[in-house]
PDB file of N, CA and C in Angstrom:
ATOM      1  N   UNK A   1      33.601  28.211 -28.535  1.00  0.00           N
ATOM      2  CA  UNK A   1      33.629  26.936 -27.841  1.00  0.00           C
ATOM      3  C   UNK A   1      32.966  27.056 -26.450  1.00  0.00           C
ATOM      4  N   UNK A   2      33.020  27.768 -25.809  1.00  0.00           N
ATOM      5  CA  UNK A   2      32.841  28.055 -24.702  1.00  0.00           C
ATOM      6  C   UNK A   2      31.419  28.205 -24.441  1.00  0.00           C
ATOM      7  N   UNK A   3      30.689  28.724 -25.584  1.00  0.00           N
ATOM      8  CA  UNK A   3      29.076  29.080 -25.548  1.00  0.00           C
ATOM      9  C   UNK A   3      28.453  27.948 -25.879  1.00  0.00           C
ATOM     10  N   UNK A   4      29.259  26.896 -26.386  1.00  0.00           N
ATOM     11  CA  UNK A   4      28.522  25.299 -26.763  1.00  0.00           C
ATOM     12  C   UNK A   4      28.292  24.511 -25.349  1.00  0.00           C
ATOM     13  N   UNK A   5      29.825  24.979 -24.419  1.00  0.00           N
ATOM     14  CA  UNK A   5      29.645  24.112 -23.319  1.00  0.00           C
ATOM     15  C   UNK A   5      28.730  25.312 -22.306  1.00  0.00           C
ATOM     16  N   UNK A   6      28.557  25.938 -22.704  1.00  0.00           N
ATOM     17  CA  UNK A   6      27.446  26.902 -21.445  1.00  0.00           C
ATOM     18  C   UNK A   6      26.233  26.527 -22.215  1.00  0.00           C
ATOM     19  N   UNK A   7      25.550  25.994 -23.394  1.00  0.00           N
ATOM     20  CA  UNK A   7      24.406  25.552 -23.978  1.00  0.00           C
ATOM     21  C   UNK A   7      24.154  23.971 -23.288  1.00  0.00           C
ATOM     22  N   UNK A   8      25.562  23.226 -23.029  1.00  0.00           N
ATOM     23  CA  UNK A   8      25.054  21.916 -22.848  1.00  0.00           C
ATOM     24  C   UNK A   8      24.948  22.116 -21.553  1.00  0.00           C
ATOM     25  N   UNK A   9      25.468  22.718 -20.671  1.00  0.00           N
ATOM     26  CA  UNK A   9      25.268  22.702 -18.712  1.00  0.00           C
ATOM     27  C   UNK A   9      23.803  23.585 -18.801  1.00  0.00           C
ATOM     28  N   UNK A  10      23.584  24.442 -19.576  1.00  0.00           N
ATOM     29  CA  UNK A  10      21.955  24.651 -19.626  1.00  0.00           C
ATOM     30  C   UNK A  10      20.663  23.776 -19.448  1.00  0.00           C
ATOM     31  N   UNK A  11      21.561  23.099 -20.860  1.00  0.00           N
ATOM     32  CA  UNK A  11      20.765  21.901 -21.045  1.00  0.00           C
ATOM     33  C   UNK A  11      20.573  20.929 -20.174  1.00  0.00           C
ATOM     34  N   UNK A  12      21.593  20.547 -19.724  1.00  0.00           N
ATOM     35  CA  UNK A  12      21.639  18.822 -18.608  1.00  0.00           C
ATOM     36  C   UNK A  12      21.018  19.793 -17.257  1.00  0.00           C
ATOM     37  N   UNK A  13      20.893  21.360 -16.622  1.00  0.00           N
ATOM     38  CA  UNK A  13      20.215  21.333 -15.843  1.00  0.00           C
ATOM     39  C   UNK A  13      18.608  21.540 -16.000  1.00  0.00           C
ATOM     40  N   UNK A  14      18.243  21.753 -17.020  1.00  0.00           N
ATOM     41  CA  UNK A  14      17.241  22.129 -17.468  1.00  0.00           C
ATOM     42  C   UNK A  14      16.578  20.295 -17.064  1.00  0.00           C
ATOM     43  N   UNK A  15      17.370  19.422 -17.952  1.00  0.00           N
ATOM     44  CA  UNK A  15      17.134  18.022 -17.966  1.00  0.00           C
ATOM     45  C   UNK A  15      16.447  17.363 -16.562  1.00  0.00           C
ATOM     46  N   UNK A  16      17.755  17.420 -15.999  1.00  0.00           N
ATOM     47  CA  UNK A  16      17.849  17.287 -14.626  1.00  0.00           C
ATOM     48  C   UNK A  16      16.294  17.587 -13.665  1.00  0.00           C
ATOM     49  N   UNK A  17      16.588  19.121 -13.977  1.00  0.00           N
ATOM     50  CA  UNK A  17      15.023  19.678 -13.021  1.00  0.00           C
ATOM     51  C   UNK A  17      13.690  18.768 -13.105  1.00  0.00           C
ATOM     52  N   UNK A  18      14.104  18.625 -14.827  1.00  0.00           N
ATOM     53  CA  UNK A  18      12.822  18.097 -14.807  1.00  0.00           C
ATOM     54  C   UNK A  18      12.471  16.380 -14.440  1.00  0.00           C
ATOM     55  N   UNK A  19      13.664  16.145 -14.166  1.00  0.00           N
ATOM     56  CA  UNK A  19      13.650  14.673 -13.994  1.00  0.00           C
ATOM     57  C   UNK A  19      13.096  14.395 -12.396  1.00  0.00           C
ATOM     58  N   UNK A  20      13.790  15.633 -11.556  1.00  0.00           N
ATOM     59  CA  UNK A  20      13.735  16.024 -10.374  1.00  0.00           C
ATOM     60  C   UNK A  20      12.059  16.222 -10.024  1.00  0.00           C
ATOM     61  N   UNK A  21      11.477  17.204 -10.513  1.00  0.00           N
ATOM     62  CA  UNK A  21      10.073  17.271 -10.797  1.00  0.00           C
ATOM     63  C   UNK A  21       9.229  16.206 -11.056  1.00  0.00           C
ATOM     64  N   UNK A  22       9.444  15.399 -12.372  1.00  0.00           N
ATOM     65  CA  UNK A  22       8.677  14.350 -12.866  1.00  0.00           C
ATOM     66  C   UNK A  22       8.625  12.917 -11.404  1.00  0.00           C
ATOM     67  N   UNK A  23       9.854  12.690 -10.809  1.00  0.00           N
ATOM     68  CA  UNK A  23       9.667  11.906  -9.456  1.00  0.00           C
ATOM     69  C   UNK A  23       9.288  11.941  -8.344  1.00  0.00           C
ATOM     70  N   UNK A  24       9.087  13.725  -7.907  1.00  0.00           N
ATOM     71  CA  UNK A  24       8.119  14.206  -7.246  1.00  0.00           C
ATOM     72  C   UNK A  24       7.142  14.163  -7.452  1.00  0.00           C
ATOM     73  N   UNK A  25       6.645  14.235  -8.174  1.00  0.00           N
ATOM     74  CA  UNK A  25       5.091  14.075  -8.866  1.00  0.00           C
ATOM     75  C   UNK A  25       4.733  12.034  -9.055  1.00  0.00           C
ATOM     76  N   UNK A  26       5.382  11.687  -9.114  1.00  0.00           N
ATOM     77  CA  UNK A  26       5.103  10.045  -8.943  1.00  0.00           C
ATOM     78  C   UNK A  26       5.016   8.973  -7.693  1.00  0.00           C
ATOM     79  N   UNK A  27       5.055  10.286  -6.538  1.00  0.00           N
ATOM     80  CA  UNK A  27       5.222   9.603  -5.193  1.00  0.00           C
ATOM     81  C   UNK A  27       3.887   9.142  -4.517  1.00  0.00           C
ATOM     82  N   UNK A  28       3.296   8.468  -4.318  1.00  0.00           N
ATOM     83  CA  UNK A  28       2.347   8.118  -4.260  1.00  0.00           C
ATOM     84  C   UNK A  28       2.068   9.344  -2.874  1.00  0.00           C
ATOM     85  N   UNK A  29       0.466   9.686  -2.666  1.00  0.00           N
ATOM     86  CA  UNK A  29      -0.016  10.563  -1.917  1.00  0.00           C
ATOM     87  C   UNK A  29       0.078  10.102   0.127  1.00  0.00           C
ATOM     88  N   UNK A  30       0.093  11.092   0.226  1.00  0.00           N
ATOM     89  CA  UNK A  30      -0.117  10.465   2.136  1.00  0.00           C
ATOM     90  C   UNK A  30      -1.698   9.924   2.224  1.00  0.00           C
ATOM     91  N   UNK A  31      -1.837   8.943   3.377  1.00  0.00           N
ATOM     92  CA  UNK A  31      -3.184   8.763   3.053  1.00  0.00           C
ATOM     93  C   UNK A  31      -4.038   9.260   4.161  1.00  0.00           C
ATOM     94  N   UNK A  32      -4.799  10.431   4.261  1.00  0.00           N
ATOM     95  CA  UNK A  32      -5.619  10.613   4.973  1.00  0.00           C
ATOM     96  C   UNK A  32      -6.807   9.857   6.085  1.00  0.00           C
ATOM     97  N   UNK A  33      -6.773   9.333   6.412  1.00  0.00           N
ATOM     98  CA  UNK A  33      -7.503   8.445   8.124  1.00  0.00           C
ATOM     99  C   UNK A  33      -8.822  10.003   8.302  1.00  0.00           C
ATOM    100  N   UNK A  34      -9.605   9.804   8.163  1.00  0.00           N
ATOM    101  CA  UNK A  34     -10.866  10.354   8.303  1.00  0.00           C
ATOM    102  C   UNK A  34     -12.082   9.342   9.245  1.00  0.00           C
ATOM    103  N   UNK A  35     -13.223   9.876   9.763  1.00  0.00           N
ATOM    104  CA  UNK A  35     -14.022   9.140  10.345  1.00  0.00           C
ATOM    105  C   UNK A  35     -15.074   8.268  10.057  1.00  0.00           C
ATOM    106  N   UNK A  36     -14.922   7.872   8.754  1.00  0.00           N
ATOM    107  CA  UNK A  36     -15.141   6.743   8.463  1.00  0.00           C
ATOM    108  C   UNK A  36     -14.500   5.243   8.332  1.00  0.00           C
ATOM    109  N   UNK A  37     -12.935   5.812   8.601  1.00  0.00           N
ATOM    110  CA  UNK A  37     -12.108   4.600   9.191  1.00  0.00           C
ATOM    111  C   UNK A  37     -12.200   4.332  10.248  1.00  0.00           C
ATOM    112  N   UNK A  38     -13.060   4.655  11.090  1.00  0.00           N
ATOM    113  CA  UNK A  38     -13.198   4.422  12.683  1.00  0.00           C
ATOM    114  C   UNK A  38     -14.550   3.768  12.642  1.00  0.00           C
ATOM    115  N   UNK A  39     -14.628   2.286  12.784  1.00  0.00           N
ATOM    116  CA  UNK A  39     -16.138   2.010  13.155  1.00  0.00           C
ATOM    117  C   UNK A  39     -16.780   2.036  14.206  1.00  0.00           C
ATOM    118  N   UNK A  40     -16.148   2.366  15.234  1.00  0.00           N
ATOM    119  CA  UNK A  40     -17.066   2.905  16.058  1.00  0.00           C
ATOM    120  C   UNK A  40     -16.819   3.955  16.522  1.00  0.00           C
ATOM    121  N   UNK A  41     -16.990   5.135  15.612  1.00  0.00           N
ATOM    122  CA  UNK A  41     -17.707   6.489  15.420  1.00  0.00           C
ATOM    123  C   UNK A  41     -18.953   5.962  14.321  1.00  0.00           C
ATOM    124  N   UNK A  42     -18.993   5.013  13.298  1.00  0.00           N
ATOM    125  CA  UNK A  42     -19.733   4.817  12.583  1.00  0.00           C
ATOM    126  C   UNK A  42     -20.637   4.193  13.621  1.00  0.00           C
ATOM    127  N   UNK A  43     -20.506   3.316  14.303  1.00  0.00           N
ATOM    128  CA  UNK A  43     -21.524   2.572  15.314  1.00  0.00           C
ATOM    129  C   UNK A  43     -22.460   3.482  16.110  1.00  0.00           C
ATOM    130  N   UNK A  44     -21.371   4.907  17.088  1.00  0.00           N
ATOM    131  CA  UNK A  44     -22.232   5.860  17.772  1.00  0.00           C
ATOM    132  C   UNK A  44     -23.135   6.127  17.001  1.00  0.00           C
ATOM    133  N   UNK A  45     -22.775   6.837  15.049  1.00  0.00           N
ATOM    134  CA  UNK A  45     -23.807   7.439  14.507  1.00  0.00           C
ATOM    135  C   UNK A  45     -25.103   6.831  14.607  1.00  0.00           C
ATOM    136  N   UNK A  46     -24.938   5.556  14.187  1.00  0.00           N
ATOM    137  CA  UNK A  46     -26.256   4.526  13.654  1.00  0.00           C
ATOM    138  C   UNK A  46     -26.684   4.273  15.301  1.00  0.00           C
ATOM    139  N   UNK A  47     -26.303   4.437  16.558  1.00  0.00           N
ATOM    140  CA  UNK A  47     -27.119   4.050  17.955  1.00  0.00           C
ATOM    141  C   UNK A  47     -26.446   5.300  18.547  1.00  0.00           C
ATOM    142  N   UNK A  48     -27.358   6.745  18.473  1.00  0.00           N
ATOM    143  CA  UNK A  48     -26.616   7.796  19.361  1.00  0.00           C
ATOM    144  C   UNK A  48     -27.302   7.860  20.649  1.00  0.00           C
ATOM    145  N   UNK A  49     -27.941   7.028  20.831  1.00  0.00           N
ATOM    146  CA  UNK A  49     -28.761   6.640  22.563  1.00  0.00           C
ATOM    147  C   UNK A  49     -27.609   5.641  23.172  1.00  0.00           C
ATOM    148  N   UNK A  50     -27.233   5.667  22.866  1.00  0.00           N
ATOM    149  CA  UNK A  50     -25.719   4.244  23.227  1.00  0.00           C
ATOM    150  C   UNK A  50     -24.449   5.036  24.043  1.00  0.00           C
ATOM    151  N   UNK A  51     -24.215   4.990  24.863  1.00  0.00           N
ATOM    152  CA  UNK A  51     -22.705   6.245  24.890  1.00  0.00           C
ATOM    153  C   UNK A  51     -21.918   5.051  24.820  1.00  0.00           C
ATOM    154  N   UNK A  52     -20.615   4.958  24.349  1.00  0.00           N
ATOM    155  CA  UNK A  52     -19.053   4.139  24.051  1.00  0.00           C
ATOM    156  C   UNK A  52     -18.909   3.957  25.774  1.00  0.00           C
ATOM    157  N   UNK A  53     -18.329   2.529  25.927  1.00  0.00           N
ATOM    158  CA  UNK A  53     -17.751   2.358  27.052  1.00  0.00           C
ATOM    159  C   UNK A  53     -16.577   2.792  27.287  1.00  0.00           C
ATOM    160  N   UNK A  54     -16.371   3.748  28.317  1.00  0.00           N
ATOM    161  CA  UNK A  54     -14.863   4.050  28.397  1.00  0.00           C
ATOM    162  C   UNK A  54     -14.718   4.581  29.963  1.00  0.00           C
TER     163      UNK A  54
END
């Protein structure tokens, strides 16, 4: 009896992990901001005789 209920707590953690896993994996990603979200770094490129007012 005892080895049925150490097969099913195997089981439900085995379950578990993977349920644990599978919702980690469904989290949508962070979103990276790179320099093409900045238009004016895109502006300097296209007029680099221009300096930014600051």
């Amino acid at each position: 009896m005892s080895f049925l209920v150490l097969i099913l707590l195997l089981a439900a953690a085995v379950y578990v992990g993977w349920r644990v896993v599978k919702a980690r994996a469904d989290r949508p990603k962070r979103r990276t901001i790179g320099p093409d979200d900045d238009p004016e770094f895109l502006w300097r490129l296209n007029h680099p005789d221009n300096k930014p007012r600051s």
